[in-house]
C-alpha atoms as a PDB file:
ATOM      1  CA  UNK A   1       0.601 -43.622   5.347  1.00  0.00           C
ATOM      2  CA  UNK A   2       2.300 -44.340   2.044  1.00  0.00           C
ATOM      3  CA  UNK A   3      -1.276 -45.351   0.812  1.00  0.00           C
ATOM      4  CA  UNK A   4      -2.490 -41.998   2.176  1.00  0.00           C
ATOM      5  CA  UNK A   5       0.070 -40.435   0.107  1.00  0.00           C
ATOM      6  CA  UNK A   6      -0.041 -41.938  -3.082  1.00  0.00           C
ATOM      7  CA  UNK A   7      -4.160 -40.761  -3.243  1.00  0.00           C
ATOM      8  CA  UNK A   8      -2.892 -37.070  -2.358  1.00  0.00           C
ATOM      9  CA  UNK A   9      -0.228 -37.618  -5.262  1.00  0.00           C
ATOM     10  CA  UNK A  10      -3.490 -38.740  -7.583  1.00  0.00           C
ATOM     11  CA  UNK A  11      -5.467 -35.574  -6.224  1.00  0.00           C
ATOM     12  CA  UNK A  12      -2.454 -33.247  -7.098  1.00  0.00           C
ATOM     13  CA  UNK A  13      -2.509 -34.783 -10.728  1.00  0.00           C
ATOM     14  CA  UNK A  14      -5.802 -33.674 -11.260  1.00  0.00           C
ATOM     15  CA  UNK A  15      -5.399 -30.178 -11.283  1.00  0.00           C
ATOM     16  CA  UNK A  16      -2.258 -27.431 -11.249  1.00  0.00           C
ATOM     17  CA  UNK A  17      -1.440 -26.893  -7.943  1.00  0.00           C
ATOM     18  CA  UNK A  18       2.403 -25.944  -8.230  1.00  0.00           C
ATOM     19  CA  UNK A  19       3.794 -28.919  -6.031  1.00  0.00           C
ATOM     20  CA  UNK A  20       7.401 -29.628  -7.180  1.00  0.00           C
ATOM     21  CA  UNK A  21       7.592 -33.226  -5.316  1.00  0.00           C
ATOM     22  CA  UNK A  22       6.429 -35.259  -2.428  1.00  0.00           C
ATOM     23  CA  UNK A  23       9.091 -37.637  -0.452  1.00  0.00           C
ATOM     24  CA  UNK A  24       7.497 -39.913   2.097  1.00  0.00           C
ATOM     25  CA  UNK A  25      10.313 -41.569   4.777  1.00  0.00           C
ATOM     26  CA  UNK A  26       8.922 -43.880   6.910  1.00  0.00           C
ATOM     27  CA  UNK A  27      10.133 -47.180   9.149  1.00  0.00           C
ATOM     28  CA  UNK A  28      13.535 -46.040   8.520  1.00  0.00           C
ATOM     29  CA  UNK A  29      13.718 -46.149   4.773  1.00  0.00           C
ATOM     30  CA  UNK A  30      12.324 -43.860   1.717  1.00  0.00           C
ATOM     31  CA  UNK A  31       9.089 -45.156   1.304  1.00  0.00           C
ATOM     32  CA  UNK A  32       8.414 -42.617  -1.726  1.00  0.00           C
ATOM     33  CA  UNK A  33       9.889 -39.822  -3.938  1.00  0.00           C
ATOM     34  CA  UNK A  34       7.611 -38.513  -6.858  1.00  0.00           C
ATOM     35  CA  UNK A  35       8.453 -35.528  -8.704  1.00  0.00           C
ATOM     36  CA  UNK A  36       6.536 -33.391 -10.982  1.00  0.00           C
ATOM     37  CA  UNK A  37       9.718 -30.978 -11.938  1.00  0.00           C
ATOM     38  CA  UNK A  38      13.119 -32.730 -12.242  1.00  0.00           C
ATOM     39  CA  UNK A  39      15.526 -32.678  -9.051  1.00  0.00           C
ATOM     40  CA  UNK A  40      17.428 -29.907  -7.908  1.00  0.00           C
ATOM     41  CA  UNK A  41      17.535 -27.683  -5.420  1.00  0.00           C
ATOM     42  CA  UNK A  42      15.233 -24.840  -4.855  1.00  0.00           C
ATOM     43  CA  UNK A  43      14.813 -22.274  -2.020  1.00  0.00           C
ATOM     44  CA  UNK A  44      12.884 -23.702   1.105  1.00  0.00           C
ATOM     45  CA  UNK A  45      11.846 -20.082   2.411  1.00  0.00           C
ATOM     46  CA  UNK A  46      11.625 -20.187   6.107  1.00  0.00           C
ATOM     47  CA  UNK A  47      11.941 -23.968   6.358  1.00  0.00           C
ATOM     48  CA  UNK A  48      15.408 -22.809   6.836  1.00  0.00           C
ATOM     49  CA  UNK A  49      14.712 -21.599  10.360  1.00  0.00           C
ATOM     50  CA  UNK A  50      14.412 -25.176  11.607  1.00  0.00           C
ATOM     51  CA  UNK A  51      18.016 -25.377  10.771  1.00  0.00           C
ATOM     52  CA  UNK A  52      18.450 -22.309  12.499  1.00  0.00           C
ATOM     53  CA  UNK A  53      16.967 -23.588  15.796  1.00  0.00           C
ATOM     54  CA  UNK A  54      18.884 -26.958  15.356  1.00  0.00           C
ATOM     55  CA  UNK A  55      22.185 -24.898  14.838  1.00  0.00           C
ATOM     56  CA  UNK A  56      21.006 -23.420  18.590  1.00  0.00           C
ATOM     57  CA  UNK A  57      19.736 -26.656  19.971  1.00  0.00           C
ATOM     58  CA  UNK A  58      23.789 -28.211  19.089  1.00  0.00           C
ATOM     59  CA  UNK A  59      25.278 -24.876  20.940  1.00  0.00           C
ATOM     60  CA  UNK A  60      23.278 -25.177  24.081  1.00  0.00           C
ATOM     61  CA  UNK A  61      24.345 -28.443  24.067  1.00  0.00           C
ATOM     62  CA  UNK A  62      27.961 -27.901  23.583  1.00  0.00           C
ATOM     63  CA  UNK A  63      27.618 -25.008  26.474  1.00  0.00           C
ATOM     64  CA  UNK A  64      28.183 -22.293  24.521  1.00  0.00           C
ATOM     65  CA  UNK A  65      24.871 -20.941  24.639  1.00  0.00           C
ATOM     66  CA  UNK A  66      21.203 -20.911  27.038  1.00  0.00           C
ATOM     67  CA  UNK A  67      17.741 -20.385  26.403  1.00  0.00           C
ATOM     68  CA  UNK A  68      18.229 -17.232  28.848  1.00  0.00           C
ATOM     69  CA  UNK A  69      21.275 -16.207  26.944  1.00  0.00           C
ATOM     70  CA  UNK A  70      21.003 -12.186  26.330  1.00  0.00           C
ATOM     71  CA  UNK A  71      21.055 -11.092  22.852  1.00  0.00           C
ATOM     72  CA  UNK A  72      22.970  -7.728  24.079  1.00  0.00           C
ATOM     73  CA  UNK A  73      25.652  -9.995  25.821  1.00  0.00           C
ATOM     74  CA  UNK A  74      26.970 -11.160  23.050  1.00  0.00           C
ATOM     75  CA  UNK A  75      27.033  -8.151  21.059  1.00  0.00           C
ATOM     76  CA  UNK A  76      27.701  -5.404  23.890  1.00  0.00           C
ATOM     77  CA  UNK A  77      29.686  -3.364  21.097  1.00  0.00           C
ATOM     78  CA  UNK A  78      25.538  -2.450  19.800  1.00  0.00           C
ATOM     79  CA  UNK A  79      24.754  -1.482  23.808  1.00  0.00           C
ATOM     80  CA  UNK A  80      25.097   2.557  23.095  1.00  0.00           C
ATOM     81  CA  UNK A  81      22.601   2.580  20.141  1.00  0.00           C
ATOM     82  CA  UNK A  82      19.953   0.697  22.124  1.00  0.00           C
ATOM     83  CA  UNK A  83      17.087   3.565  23.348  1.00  0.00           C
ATOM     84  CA  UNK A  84      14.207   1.192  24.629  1.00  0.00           C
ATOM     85  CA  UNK A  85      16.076  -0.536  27.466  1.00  0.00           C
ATOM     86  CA  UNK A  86      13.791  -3.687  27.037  1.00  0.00           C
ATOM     87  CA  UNK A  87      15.597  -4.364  24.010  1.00  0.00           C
ATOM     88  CA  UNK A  88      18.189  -5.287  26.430  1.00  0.00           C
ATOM     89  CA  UNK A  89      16.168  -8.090  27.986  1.00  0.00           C
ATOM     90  CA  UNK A  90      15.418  -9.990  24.419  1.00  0.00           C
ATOM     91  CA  UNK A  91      16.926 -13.661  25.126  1.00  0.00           C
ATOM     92  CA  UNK A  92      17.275 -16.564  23.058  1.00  0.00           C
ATOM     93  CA  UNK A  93      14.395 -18.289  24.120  1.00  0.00           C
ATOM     94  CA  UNK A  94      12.604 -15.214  23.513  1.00  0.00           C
ATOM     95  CA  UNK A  95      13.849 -14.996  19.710  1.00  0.00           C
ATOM     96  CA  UNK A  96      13.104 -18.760  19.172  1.00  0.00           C
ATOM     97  CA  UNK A  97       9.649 -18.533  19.775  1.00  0.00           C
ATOM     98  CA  UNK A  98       9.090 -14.786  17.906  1.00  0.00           C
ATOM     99  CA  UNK A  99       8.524 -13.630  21.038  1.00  0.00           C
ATOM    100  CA  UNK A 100      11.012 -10.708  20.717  1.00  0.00           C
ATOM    101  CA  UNK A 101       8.623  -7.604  21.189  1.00  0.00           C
ATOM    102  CA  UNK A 102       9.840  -5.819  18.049  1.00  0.00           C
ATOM    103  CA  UNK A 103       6.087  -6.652  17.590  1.00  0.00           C
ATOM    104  CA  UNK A 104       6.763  -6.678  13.327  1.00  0.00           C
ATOM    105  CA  UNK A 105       7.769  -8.707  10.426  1.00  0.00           C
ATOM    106  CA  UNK A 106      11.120  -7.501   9.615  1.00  0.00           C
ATOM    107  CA  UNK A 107      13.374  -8.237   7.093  1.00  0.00           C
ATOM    108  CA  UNK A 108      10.802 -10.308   5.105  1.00  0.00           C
ATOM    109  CA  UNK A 109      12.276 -11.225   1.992  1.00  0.00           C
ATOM    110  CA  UNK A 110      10.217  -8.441  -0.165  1.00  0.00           C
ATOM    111  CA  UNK A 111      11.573  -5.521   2.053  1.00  0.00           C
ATOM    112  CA  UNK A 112      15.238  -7.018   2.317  1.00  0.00           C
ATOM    113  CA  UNK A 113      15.381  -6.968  -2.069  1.00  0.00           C
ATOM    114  CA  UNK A 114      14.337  -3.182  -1.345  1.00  0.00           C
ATOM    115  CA  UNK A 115      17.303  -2.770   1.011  1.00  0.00           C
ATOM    116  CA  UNK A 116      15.692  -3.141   4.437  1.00  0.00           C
ATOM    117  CA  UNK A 117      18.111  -3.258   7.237  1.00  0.00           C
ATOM    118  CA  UNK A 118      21.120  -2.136   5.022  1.00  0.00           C
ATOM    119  CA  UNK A 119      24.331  -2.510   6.470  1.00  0.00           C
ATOM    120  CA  UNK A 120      23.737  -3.767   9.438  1.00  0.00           C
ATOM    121  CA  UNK A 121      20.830  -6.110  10.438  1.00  0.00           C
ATOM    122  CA  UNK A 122      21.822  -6.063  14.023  1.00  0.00           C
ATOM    123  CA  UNK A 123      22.242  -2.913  14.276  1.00  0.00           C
ATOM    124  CA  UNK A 124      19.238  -2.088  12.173  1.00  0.00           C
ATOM    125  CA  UNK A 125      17.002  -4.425  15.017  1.00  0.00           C
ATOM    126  CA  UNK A 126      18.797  -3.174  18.063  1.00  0.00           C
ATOM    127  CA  UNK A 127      17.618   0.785  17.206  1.00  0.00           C
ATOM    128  CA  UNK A 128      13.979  -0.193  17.331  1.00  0.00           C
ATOM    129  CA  UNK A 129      11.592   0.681  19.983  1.00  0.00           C
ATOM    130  CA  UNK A 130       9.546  -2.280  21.260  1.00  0.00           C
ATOM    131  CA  UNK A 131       5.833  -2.478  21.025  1.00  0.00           C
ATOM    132  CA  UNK A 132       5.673  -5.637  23.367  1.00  0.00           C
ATOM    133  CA  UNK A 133       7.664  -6.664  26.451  1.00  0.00           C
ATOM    134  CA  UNK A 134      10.052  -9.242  25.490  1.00  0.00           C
ATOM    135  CA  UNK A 135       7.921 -13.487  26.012  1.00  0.00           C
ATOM    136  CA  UNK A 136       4.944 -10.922  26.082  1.00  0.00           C
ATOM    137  CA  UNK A 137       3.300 -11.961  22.178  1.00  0.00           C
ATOM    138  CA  UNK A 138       4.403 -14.254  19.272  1.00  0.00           C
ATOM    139  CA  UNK A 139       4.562 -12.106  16.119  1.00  0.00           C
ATOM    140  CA  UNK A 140       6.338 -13.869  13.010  1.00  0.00           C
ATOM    141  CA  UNK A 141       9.137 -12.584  11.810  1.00  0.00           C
ATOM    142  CA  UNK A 142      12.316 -13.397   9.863  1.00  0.00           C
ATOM    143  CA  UNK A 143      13.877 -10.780  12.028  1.00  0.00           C
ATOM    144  CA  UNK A 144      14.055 -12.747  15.171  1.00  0.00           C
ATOM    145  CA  UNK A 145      14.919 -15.777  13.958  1.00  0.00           C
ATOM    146  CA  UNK A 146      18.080 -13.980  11.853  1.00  0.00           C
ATOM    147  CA  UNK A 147      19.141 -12.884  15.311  1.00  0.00           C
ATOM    148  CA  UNK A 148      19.280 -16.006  16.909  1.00  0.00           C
ATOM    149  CA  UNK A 149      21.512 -17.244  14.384  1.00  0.00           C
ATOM    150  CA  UNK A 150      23.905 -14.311  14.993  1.00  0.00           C
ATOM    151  CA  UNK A 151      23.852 -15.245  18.641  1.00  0.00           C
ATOM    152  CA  UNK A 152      24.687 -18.390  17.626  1.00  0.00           C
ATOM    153  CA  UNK A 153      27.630 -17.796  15.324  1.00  0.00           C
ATOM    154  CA  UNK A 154      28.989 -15.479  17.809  1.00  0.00           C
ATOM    155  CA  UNK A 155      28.752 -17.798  20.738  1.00  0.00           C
ATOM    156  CA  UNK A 156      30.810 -20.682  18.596  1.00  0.00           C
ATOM    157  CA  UNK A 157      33.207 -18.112  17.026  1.00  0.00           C
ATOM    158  CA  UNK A 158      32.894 -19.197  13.392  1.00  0.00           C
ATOM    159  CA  UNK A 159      30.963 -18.373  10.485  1.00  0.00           C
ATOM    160  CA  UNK A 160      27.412 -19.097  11.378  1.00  0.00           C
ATOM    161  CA  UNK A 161      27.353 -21.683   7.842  1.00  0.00           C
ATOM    162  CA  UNK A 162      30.240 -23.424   8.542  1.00  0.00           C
ATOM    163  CA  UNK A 163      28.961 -24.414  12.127  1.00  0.00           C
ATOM    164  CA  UNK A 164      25.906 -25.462  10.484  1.00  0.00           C
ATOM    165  CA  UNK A 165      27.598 -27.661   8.070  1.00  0.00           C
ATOM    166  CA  UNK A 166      30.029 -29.178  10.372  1.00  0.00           C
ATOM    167  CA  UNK A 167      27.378 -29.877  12.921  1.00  0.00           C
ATOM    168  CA  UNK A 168      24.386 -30.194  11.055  1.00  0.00           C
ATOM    169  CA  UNK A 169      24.917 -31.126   7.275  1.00  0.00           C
ATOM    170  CA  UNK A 170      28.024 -33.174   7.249  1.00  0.00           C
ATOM    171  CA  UNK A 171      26.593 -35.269   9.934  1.00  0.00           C
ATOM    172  CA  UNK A 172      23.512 -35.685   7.882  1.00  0.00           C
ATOM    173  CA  UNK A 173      25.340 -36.477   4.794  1.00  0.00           C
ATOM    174  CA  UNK A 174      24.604 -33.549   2.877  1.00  0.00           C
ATOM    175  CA  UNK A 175      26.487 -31.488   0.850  1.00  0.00           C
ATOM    176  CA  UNK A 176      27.866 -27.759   1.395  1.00  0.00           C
ATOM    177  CA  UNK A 177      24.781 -25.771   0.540  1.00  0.00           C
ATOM    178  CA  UNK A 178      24.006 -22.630  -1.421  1.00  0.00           C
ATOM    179  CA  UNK A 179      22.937 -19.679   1.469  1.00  0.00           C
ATOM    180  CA  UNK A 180      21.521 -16.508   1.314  1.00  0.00           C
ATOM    181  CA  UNK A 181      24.078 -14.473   3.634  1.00  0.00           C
ATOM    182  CA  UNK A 182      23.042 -10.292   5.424  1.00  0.00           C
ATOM    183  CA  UNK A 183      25.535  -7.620   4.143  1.00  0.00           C
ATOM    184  CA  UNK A 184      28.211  -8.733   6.754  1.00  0.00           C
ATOM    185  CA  UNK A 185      28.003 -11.758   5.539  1.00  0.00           C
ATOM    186  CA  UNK A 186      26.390 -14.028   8.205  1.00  0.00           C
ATOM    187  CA  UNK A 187      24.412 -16.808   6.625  1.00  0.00           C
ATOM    188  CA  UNK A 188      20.694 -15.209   6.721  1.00  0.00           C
ATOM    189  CA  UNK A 189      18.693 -17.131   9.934  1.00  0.00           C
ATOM    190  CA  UNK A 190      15.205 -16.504   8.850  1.00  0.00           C
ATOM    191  CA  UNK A 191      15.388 -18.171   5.121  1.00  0.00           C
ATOM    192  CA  UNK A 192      17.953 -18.365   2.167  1.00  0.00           C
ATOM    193  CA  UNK A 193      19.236 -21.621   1.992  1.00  0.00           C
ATOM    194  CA  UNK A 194      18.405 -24.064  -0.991  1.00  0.00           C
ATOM    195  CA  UNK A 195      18.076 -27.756  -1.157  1.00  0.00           C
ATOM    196  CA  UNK A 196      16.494 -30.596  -2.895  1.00  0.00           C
ATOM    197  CA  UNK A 197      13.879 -31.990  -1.227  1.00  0.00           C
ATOM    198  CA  UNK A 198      15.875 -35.426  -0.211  1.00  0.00           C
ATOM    199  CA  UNK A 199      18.348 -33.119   1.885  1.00  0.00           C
ATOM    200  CA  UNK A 200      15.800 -31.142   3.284  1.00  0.00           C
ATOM    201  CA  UNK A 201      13.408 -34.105   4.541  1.00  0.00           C
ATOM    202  CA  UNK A 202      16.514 -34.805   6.454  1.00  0.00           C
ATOM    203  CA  UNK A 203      16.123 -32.435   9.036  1.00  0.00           C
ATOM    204  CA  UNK A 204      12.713 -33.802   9.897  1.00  0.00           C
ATOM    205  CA  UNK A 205      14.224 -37.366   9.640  1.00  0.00           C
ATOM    206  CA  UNK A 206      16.726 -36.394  12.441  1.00  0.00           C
ATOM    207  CA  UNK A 207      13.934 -35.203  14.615  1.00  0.00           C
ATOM    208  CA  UNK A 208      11.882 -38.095  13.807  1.00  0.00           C
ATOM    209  CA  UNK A 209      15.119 -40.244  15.199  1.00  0.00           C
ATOM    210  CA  UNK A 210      15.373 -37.757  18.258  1.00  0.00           C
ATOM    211  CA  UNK A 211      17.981 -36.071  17.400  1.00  0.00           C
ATOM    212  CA  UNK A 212      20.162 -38.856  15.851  1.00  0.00           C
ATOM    213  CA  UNK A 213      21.041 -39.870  12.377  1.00  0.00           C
ATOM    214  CA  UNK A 214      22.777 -42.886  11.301  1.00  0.00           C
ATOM    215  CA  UNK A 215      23.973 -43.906  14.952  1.00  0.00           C
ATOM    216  CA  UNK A 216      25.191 -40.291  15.663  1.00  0.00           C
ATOM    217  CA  UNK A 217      23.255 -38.158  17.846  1.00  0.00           C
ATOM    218  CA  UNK A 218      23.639 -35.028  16.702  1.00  0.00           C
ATOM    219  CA  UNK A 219      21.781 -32.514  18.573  1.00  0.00           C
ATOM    220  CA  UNK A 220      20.014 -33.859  22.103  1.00  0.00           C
ATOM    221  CA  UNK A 221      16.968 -35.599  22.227  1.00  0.00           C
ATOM    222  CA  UNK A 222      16.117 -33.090  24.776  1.00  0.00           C
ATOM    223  CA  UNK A 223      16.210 -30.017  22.207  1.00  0.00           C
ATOM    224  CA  UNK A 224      14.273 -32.446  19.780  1.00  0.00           C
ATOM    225  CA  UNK A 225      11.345 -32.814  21.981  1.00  0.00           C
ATOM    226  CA  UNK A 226      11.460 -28.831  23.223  1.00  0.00           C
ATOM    227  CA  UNK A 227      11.524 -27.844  19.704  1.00  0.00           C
ATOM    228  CA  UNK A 228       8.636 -29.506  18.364  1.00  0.00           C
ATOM    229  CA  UNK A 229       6.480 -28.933  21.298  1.00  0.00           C
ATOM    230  CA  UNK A 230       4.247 -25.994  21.782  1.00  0.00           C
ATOM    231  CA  UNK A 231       6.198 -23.198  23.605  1.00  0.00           C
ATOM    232  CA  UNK A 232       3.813 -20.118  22.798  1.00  0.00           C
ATOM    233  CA  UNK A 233       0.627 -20.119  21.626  1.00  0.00           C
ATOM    234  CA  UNK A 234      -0.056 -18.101  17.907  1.00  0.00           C
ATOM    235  CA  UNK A 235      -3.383 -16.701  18.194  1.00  0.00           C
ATOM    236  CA  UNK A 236      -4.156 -18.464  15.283  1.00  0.00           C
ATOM    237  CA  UNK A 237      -4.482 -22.338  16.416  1.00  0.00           C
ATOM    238  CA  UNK A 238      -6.497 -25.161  14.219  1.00  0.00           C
ATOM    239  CA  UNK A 239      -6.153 -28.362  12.824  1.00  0.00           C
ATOM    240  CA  UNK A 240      -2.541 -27.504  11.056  1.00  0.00           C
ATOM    241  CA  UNK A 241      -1.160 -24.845  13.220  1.00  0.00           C
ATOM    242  CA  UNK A 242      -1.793 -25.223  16.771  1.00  0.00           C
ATOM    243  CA  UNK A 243       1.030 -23.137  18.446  1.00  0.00           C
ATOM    244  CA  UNK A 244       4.777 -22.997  17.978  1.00  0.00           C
ATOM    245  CA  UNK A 245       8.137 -24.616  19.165  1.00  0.00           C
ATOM    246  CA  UNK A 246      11.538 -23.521  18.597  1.00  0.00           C
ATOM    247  CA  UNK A 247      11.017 -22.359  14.750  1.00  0.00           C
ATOM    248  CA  UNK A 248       8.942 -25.111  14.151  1.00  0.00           C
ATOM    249  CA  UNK A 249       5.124 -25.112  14.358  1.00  0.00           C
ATOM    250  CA  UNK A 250       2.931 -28.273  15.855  1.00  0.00           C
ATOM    251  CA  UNK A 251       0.106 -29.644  13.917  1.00  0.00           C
ATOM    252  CA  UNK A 252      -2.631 -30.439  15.919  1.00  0.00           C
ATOM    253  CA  UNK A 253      -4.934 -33.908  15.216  1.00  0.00           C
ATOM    254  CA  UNK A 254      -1.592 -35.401  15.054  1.00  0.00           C
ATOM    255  CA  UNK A 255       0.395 -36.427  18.312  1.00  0.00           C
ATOM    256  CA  UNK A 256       3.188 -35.034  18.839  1.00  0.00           C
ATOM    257  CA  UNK A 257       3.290 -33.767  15.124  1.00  0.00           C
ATOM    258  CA  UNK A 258       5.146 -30.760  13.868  1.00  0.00           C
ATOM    259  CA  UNK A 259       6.877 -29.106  10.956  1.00  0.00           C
ATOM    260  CA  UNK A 260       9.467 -26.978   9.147  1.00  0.00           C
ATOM    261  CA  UNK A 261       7.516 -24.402   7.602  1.00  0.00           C
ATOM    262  CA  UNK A 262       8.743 -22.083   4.224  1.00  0.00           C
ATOM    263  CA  UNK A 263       6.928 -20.164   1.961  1.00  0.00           C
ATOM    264  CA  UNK A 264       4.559 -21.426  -0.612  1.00  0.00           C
ATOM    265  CA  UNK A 265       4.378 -24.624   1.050  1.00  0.00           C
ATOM    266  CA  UNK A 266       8.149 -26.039   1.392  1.00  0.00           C
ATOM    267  CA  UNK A 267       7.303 -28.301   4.384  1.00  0.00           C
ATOM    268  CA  UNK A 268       9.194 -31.460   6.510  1.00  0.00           C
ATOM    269  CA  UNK A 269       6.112 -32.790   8.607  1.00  0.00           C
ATOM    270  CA  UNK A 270       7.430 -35.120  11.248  1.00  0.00           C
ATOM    271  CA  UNK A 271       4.810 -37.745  12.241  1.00  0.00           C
ATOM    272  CA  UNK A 272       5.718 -39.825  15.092  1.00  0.00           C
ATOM    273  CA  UNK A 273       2.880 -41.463  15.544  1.00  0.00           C
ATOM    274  CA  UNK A 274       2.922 -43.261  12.125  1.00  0.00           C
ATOM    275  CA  UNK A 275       7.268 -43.415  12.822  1.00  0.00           C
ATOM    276  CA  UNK A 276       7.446 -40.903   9.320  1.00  0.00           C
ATOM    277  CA  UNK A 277       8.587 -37.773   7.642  1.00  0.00           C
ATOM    278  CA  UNK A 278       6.316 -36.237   4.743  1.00  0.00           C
ATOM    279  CA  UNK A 279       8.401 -33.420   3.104  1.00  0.00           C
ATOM    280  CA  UNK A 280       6.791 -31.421  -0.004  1.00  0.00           C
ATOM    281  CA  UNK A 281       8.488 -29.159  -2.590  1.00  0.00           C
ATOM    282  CA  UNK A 282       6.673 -26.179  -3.964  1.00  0.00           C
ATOM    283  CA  UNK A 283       7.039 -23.526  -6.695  1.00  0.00           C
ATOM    284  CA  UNK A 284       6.422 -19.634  -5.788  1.00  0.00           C
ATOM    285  CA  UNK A 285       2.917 -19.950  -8.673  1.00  0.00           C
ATOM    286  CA  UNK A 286       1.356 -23.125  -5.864  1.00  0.00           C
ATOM    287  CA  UNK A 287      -1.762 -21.875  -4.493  1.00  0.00           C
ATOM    288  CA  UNK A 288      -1.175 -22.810  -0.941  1.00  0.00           C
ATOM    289  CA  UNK A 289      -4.079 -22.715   1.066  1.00  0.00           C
ATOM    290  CA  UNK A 290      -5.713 -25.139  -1.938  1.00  0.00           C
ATOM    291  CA  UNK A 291      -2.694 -27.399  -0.989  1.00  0.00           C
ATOM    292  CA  UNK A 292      -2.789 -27.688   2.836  1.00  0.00           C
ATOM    293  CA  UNK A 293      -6.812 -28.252   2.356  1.00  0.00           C
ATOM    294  CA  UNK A 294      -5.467 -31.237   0.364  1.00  0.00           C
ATOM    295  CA  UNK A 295      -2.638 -32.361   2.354  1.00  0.00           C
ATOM    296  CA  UNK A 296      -5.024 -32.199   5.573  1.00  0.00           C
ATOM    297  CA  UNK A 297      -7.694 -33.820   4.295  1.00  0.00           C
ATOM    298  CA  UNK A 298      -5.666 -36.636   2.695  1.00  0.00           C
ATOM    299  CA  UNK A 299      -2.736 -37.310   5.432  1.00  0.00           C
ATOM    300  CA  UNK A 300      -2.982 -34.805   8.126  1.00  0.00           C
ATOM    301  CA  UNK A 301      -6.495 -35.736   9.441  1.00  0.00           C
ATOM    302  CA  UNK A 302      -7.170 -39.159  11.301  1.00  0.00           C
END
């Protein structure tokens, strides 16, 4: 793999493709960290939902939460401005895998710099009519995902970023990160949160370990293998996305392969059949699809 790599590094060099860095952990150590911008941290997009289902995976664990958990249950203060009734019906499970119905991509991070969903994101969701029955269709959207991590900071009874960083980053040695928060203040589910790439690749090195980092297990080996498998197919399956887990999407020619996904290609690619994490850094100007051709030709395919 770290061959594989380093002739994808050579390929990038050849041309401006907008990749920030490439970290390769493998066999339990860093195997590689080249960088073509100097460290820092940068916004991972949607990558950040992997944390979010994590953050979910550690509450079902700790019994504070199911799959079948009811959105409205936990918020029954939003039941009298809820008009489709199926909106009632929306579980965890069912925001996990974008399954909500809402049957849109809301609160995408163009729309939410125009105001979208001002005050009151919950309350903003809850109003809608849905176009689908709730498991009925996976349709992405940062909505859902935002949603589950109110259920989730709800259900613990803490601020949805501190429960993250006491069971989640402190246990992975990381800092107390910079997060986009919704106008209440909730640390923002669907993306937000920046970190340098050697924090980041942690997630993925976690799942790599099933669940457990440094002799700790810190969410369930369980919720590791249910949130990189396929739980809903995407309509849109091939070589690098061939359905989707718990916020995480499997990549197919790989076994048992999947990844943390953010825009513009901010990726933690979790390779257990080679035992290693490939993470990649990338600035808003990369031309992704240009990329992934790269990355898949070079690592991905067998």
């Amino acid at each position: 793999m770290l061959d594989r790599v380093k002739r994808l590094i050579e390929a990038l060099k050849e041309e401006n493709t907008g990749i920030e860095s490439i970290a390769l952990w493998q066999d339990g150590e860093m195997k590689l960290v080249h960088r073509f911008v100097p460290a820092g941290p940068r916004l991972i997009y949607s990558h950040t939902k992997s944390f979010i289902s994590t953050a979910a995976g550690v509450a079902i664990d700790e019994g504070l939460l199911t799959l079948d958990t009811k959105l409205v249950s936990l918020f029954p203060e939003y039941a009298s401005i809820i008009t489709d009734g199926r909106v009632k019906e929306i579980t965890l499970r069912h925001l996990l895998t974008m399954s909500s119905g809402f049957g849109g991509a809301f609160l995408m991070s163009a729309n939410r710099r125009k105001g979208e969903g001002y005050p009151d994101y919950i309350a903003y969701m809850l109003k809608k009519e849905l176009k689908y029955a709730p498991g009925e269709k996976f349709v992405y959207s940062n909505a859902d995902t935002h949603l589950a991590g109110c259920m989730v900071e709800r259900a613990c009874g803490k601020p949805l970023l501190q429960y993250c960083y006491d069971k989640i980053f402190a246990p992975l040695d990381m800092g107390f990160p910079a997060w986009e928060t919704d106008p209440n203040g909730t640390a923002f589910g669907g993306s937000g949160l920046y970190l340098d790439i050697t924090e980041m690749m942690k997630l993925g090195i976690l799942y790599l370990n099933k669940g457990n980092y440094n002799g700790k297990q810190v969410v369930s080996e369980s919720w590791v293998k249910q949130a990189g498998s396929k739980q809903i197919n995407t309509g849109h399956e091939a070589i690098w996305n061939s359905g989707y887990g718990y916020q995480f999407w499997t990549v197919g020619q790989r076994e048992n392969a999947f990844r943390a996904d953010g825009a513009y290609g901010q990726f933690s690619i979790v390779l257990p059949d080679v035992n290693a994490v490939l993470a990649i850094q990338s600035s808003e100007q990369n031309n992704v699809q240009k990329f992934c051709d790269k990355l898949i030709e070079y690592v991905i395919e067998l």
